[in-house]
Protein backbone atom coordinates (compact mmCIF):
# COMPACT_ATOMS: atom_id res chain seq x y z
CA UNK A 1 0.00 0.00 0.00
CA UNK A 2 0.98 3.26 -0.41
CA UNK A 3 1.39 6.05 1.86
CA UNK A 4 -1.30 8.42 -0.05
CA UNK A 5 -3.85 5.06 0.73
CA UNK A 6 -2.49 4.86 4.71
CA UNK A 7 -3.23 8.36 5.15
CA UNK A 8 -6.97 7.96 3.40
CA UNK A 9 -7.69 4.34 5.18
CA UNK A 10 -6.22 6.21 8.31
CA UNK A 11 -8.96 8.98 8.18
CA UNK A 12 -12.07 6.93 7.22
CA UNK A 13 -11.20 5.09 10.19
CA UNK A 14 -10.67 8.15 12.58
CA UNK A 15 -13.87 9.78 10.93
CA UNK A 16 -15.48 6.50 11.52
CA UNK A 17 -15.06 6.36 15.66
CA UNK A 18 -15.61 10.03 15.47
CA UNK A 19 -19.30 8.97 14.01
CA UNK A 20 -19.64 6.28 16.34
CA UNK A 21 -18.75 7.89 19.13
CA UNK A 22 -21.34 11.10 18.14
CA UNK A 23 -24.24 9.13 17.09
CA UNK A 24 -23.85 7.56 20.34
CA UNK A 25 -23.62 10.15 22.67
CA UNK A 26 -26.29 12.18 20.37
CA UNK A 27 -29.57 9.89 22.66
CA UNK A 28 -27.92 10.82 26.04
CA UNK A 29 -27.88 14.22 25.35
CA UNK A 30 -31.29 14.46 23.55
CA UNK A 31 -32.92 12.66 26.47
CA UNK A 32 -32.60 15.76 28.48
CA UNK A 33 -33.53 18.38 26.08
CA UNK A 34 -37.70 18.05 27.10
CA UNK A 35 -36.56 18.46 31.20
CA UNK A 36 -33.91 21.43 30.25
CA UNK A 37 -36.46 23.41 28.37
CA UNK A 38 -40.49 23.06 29.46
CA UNK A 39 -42.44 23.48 32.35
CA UNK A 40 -44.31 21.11 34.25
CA UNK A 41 -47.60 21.64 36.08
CA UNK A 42 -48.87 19.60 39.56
CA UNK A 43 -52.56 20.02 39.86
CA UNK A 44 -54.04 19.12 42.76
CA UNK A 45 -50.71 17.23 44.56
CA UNK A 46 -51.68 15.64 48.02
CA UNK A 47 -49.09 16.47 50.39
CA UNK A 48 -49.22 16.30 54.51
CA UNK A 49 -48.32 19.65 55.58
CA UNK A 50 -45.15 19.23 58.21
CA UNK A 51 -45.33 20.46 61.62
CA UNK A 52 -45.40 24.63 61.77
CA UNK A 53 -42.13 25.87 61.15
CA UNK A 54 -40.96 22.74 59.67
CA UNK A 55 -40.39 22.69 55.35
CA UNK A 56 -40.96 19.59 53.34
CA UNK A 57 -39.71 19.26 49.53
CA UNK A 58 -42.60 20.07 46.59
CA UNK A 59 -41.47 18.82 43.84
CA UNK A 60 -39.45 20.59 40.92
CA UNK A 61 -36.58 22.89 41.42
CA UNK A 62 -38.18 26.37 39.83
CA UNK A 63 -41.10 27.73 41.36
CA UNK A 64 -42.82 29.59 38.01
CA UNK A 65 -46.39 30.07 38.99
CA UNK A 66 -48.07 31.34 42.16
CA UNK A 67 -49.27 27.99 44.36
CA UNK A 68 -52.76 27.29 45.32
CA UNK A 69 -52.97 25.37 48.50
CA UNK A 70 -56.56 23.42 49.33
CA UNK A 71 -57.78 21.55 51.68
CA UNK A 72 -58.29 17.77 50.95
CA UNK A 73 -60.81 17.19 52.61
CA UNK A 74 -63.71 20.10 51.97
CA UNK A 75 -61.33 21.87 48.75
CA UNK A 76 -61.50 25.07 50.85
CA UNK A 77 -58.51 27.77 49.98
CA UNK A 78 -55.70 27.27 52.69
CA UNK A 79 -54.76 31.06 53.98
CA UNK A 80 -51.58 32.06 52.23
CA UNK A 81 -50.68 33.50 56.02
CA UNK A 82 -50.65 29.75 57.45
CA UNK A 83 -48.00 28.70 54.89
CA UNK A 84 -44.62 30.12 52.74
CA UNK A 85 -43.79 28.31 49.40
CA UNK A 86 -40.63 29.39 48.26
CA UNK A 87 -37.29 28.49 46.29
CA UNK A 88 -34.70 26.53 47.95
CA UNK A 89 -31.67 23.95 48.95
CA UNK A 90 -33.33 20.54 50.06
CA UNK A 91 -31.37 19.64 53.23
CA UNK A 92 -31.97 16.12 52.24
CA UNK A 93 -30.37 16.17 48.87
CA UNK A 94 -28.68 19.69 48.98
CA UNK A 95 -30.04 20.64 45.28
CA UNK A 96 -32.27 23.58 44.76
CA UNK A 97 -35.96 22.79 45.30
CA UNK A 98 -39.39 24.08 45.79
CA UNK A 99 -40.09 24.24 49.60
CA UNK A 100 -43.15 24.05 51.70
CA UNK A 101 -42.97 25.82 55.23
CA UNK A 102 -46.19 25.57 57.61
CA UNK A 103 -46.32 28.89 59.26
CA UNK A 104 -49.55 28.35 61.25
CA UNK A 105 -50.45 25.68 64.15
CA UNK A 106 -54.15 25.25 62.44
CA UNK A 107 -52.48 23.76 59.24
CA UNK A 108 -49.77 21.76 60.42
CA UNK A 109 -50.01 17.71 59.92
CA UNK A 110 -53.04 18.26 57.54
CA UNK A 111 -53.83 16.93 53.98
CA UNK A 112 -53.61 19.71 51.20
CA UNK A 113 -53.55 19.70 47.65
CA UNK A 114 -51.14 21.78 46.38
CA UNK A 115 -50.85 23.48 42.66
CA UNK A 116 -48.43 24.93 40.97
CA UNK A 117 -46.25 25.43 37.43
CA UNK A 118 -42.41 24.40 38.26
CA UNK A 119 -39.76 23.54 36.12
CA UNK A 120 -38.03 19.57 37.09
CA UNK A 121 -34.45 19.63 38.31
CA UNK A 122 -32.39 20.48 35.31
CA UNK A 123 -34.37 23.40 34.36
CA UNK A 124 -32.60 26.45 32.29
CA UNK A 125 -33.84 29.24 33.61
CA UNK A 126 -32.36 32.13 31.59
CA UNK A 127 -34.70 32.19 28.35
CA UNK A 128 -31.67 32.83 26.31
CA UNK A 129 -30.07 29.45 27.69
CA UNK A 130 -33.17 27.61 26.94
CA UNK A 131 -33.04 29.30 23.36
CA UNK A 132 -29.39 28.12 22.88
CA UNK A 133 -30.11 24.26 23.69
CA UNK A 134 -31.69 23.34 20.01
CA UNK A 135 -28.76 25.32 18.38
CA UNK A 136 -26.33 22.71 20.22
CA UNK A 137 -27.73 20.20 18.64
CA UNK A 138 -28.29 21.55 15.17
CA UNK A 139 -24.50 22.31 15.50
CA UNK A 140 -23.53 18.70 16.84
CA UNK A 141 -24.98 17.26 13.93
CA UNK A 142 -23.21 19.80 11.14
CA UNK A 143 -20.40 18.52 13.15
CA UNK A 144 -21.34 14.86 12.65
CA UNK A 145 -21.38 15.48 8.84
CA UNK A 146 -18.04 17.35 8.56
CA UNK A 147 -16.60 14.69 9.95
CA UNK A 148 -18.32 12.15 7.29
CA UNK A 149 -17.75 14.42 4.45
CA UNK A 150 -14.11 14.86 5.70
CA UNK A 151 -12.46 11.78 3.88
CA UNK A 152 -14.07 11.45 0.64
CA UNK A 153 -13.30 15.30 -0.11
CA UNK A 154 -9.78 14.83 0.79
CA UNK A 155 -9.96 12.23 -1.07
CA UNK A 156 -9.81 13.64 -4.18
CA UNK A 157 -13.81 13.39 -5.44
CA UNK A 158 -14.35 16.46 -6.20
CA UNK A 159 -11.31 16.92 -8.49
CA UNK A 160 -13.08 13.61 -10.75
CA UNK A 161 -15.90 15.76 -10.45
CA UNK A 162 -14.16 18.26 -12.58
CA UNK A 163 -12.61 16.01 -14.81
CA UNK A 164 -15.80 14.21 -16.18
CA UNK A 165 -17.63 18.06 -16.55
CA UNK A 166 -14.36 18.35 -18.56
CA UNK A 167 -12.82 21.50 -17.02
């Protein structure tokens, strides 16, 4: 063999595990595109409130809508002044969350439904971050074909392009 056909059979293979290697990686990433970007919505969550002055974990780690808190049992409005539902770090975990803090001894250890828009753990919260995530992938994959295309225009294809149009 010669060295011209090393150097070729040396980048189809290099362009090859580059492929591989993409293509493969290209689910992983994708999976997380949907929790990165959208909001989720609990309606009607049953919780137990904790004891008063004691938080509990919501789920989601954004808060993006204001909470409605009812009572199980008759769907009557809990008073916003017996509870706090706020942004914070889960002592359990230690990732951001949505917290639940009883702030009244009438609502503590009761069944509520809670509501509420949040976005899941993962969540981009700058709008321009969220904006960039497609372009990522739009780039990735220009990337991917580069590196196909790489070889055969090395290669020399494009010059027996030119010679059959006979310039």
């Amino acid at each position: 063999m010669s060295d011209d056909n090393l150097k070729y059979a040396g980048m189809i293979v290099i362009a090859a595990i580059c492929i591989i290697i993409g293509a493969s990686l290209w689910p992983s990433l994708s999976n997380d595109v949907g929790t990165m970007t959208n909001t989720q919505s609990i309606t009607n969550g049953l919780y137990t409130t904790p004891a008063n002055g004691v938080t509990i974990d919501l789920v989601g780690q954004t808060l993006l809508s204001t909470p409605t808190v009812t009572n199980r049992t008759d769907g009557a409005t809990v008073p916003t002044s017996n509870y706090t539902i706020s942004e914070g770090i889960s002592s359990s975990t230690g990732f951001k969350t949505i917290k639940y803090k009883t702030t009244g001894a009438a609502w503590a250890t009761k069944n509520v439904n809670i509501s509420y828009t949040y976005g899941a753990q993962g969540y981009i919260e700058n709008s321009g971050g969220r904006a960039m995530i497609p372009l990522i992938f739009i780039f990735f994959a220009i990337l991917l074909v580069v590196i196909a295309l790489t070889p055969a225009l090395r290669s020399g294809i494009m010059d027996m392009y030119h010679k059959v149009r006979g310039e």
